[in-house]
N, C-alpha and C. Protein backbone atom coordinates (compact mmCIF):
# COMPACT_ATOMS: atom_id res chain seq x y z
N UNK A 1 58.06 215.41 -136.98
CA UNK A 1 58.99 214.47 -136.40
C UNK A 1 58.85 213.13 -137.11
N UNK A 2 60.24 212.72 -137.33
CA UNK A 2 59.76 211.43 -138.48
C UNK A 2 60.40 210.46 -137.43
N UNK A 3 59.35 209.23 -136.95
CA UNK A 3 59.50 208.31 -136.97
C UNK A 3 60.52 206.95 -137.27
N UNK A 4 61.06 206.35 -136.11
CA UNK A 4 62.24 205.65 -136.74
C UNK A 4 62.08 203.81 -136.04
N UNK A 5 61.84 202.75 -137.55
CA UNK A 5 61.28 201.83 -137.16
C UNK A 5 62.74 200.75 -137.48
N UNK A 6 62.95 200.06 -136.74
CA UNK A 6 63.55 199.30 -136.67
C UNK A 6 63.28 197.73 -136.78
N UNK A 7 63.58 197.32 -138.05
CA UNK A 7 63.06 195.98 -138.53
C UNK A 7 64.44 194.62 -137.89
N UNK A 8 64.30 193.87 -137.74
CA UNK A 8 64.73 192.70 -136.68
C UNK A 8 63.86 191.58 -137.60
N UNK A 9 64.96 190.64 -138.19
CA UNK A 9 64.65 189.46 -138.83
C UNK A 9 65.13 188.49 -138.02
N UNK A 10 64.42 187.52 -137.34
CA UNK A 10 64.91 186.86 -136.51
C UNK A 10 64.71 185.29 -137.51
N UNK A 11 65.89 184.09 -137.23
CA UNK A 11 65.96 182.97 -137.71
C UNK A 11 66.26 182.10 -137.00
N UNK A 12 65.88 181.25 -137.76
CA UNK A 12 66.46 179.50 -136.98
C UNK A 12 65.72 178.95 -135.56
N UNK A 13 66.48 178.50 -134.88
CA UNK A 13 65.39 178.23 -133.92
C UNK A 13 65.87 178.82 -132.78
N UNK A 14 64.17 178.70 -132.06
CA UNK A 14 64.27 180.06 -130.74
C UNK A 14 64.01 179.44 -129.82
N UNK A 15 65.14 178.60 -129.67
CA UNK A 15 65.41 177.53 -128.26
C UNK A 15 66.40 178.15 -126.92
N UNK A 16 66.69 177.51 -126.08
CA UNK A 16 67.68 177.99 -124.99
C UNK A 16 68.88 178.90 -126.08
N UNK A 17 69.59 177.80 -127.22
CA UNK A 17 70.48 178.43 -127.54
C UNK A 17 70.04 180.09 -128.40
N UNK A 18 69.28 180.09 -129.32
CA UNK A 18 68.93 181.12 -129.63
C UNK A 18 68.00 182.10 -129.39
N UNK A 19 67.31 181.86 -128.42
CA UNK A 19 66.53 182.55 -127.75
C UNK A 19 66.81 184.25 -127.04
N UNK A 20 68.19 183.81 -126.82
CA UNK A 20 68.63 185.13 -126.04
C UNK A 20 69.00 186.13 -126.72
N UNK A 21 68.91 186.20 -128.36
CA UNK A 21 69.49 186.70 -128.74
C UNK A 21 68.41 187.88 -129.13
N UNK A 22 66.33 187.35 -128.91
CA UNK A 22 65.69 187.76 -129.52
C UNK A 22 65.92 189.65 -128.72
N UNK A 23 66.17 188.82 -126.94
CA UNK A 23 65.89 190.53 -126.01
C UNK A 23 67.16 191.51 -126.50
N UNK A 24 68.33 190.85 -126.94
CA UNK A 24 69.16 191.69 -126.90
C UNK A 24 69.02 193.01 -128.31
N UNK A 25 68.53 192.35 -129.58
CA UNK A 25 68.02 192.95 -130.66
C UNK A 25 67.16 194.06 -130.19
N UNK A 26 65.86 193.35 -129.27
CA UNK A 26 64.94 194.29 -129.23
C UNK A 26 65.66 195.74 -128.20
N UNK A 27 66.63 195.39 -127.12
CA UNK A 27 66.95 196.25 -126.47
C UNK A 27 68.19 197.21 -127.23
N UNK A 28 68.95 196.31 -127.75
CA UNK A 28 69.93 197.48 -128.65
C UNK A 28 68.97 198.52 -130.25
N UNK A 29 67.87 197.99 -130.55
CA UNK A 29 67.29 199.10 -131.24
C UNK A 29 66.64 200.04 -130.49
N UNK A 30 66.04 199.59 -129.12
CA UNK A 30 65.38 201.16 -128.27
C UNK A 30 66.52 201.56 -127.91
N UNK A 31 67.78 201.15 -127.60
CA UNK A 31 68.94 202.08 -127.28
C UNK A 31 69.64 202.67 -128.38
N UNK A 32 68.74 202.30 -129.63
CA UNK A 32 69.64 202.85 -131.10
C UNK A 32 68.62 204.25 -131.32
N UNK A 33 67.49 204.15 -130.42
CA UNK A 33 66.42 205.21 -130.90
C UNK A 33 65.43 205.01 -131.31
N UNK A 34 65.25 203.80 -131.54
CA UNK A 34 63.92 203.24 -132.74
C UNK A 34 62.55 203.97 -131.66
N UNK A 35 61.32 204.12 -132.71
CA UNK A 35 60.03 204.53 -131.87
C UNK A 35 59.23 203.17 -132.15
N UNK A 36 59.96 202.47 -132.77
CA UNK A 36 58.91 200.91 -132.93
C UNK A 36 59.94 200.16 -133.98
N UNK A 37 59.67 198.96 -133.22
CA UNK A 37 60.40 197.59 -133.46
C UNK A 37 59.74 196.66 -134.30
N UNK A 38 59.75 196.05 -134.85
CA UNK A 38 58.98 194.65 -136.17
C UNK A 38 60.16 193.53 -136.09
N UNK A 39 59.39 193.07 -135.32
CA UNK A 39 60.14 191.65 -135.31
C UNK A 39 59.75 190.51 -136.51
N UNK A 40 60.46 190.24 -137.56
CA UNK A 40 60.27 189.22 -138.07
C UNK A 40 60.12 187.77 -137.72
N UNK A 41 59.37 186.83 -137.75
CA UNK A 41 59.34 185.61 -137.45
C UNK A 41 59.43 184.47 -138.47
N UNK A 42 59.39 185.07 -140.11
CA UNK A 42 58.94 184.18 -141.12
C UNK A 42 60.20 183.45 -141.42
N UNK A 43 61.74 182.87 -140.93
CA UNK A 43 62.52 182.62 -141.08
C UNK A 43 62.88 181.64 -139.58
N UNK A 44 62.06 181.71 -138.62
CA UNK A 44 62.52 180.88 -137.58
C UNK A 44 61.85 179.38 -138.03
N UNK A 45 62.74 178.57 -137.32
CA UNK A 45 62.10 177.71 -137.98
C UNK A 45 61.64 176.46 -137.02
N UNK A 46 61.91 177.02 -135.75
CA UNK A 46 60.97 176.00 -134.60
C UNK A 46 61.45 177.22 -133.21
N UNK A 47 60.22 176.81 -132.35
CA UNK A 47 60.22 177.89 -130.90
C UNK A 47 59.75 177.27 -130.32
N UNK A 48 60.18 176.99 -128.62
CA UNK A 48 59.90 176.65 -127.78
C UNK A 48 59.28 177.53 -126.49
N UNK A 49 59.26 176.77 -125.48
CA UNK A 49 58.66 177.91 -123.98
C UNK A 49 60.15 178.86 -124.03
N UNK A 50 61.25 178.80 -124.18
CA UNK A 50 62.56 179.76 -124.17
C UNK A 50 62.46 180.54 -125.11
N UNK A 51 61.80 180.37 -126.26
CA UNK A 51 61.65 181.74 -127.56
C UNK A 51 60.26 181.82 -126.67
N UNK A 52 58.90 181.77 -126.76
CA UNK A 52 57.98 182.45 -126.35
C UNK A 52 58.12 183.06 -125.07
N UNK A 53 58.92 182.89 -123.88
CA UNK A 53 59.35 183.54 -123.24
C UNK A 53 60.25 184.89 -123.76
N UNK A 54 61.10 184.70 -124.57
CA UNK A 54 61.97 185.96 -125.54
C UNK A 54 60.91 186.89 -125.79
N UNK A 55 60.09 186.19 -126.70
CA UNK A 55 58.95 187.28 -127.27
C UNK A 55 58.18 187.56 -126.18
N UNK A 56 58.06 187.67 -125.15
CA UNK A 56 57.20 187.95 -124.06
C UNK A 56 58.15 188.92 -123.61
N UNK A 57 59.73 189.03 -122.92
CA UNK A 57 60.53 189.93 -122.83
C UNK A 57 60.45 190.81 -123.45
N UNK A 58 60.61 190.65 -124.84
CA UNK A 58 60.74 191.58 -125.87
C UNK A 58 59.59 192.31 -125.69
N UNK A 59 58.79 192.04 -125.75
CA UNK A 59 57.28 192.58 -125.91
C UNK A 59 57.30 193.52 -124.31
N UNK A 60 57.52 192.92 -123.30
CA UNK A 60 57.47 194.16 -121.77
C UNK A 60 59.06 194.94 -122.02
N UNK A 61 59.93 194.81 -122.88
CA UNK A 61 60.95 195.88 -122.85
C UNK A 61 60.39 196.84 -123.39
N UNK A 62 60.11 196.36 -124.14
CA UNK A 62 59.51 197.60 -125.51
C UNK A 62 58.45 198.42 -124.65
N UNK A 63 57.11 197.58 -124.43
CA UNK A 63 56.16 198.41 -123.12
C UNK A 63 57.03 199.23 -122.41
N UNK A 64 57.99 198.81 -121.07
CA UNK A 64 58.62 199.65 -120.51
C UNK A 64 59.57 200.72 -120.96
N UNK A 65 60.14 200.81 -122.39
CA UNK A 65 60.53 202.04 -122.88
C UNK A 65 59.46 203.05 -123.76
N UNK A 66 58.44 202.48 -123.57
CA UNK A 66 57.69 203.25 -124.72
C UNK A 66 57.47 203.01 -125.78
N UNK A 67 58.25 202.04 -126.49
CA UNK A 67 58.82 201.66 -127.73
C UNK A 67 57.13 200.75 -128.27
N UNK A 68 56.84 200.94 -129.42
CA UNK A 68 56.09 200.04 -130.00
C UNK A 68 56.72 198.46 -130.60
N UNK A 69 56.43 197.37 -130.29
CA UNK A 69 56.81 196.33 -130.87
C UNK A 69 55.65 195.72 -131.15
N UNK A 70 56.22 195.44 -133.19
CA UNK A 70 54.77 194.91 -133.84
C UNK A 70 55.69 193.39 -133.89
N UNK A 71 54.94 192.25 -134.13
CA UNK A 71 55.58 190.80 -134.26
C UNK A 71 54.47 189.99 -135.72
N UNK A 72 55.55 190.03 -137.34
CA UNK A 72 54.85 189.44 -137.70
C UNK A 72 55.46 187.86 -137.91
N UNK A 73 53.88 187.11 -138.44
CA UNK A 73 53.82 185.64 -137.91
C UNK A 73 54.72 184.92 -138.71
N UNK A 74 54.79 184.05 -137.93
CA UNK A 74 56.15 182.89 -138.74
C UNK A 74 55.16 181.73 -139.14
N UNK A 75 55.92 180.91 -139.53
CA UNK A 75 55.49 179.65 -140.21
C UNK A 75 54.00 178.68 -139.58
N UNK A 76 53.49 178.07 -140.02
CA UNK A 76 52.09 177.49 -139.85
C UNK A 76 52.71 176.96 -138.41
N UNK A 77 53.68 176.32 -138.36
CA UNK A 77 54.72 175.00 -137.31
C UNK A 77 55.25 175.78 -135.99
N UNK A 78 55.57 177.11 -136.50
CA UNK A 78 55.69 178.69 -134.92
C UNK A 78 54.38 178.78 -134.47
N UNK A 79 53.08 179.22 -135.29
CA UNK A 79 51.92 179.70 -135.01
C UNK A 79 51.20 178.54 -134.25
N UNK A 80 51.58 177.20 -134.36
CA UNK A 80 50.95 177.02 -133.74
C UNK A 80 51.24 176.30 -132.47
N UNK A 81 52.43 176.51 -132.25
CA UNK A 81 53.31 176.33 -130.80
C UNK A 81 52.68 177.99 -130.00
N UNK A 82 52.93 179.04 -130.68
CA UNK A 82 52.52 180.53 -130.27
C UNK A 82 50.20 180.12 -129.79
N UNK A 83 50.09 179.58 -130.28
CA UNK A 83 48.59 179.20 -130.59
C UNK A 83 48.21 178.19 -129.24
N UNK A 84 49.37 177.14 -128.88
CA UNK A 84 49.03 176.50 -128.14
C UNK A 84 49.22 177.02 -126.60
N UNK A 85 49.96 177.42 -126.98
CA UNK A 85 50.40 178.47 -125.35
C UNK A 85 49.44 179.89 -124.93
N UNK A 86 48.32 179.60 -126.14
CA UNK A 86 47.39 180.96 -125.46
C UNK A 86 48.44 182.26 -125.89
N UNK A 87 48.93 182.77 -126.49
CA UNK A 87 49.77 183.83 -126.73
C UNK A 87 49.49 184.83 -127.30
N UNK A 88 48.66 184.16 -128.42
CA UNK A 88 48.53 185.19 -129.95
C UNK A 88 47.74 186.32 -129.76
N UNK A 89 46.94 186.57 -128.54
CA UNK A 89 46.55 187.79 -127.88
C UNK A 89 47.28 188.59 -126.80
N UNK A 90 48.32 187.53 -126.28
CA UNK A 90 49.20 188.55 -125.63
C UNK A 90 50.50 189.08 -126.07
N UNK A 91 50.81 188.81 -127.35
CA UNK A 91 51.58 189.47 -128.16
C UNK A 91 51.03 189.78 -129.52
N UNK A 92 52.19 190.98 -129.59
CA UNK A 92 51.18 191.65 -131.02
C UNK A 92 51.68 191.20 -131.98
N UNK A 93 50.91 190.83 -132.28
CA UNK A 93 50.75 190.04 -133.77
C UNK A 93 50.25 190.87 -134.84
N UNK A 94 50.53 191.30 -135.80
CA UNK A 94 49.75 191.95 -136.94
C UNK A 94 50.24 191.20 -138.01
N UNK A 95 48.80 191.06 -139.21
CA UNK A 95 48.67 190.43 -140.33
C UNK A 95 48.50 189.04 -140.02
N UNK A 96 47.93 188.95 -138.76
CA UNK A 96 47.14 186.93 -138.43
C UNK A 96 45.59 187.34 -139.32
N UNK A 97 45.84 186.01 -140.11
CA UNK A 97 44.81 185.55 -140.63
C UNK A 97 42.84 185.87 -139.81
């Protein structure tokens, strides 16, 4: 059985306005089939409590379908908004320093 990963480049900033857009990605690829999600972050370019809330959604949709969601890290200026909020252990992060 082959495996089907669904990559999600997310950009710009992950404020009220773009924030909503992170759950809807993650939910239309588990409804596309995906067995694991990769959220890109290296293109956003500021996040607030409304994107780390997204990625917190994102992250219990995926839990509640089964779905694996990996999240790699964005810019020094994301990581460490994600850093200050205590996060970087409650979302998966792969390839942190």
């Amino acid at each position: 059985m082959t495996s089907r990963v669904e990559h999600v480049a997310l950009s710009g900033e992950l404020d009220p306005v773009g924030s909503p857009g992170v759950l809807r990605a993650v939910r239309r690829a588990i409804r596309g089939g995906a067995d694991a999600v990769v959220l890109h972050l290296e293109a956003v370019t500021f996040i607030d409590s409304s994107g780390l809330r997204a990625l917190l959604g994102a992250t219990d949709a995926a839990d509640a379908a089964g779905v694996q969601l990996l999240i790699l890290p964005g810019t020094q200026r994301v990581m460490d908004v994600v850093e200050a909020a205590r996060l970087t252990g409650r979302l998966p992060f792969v390839g942190l320093p």
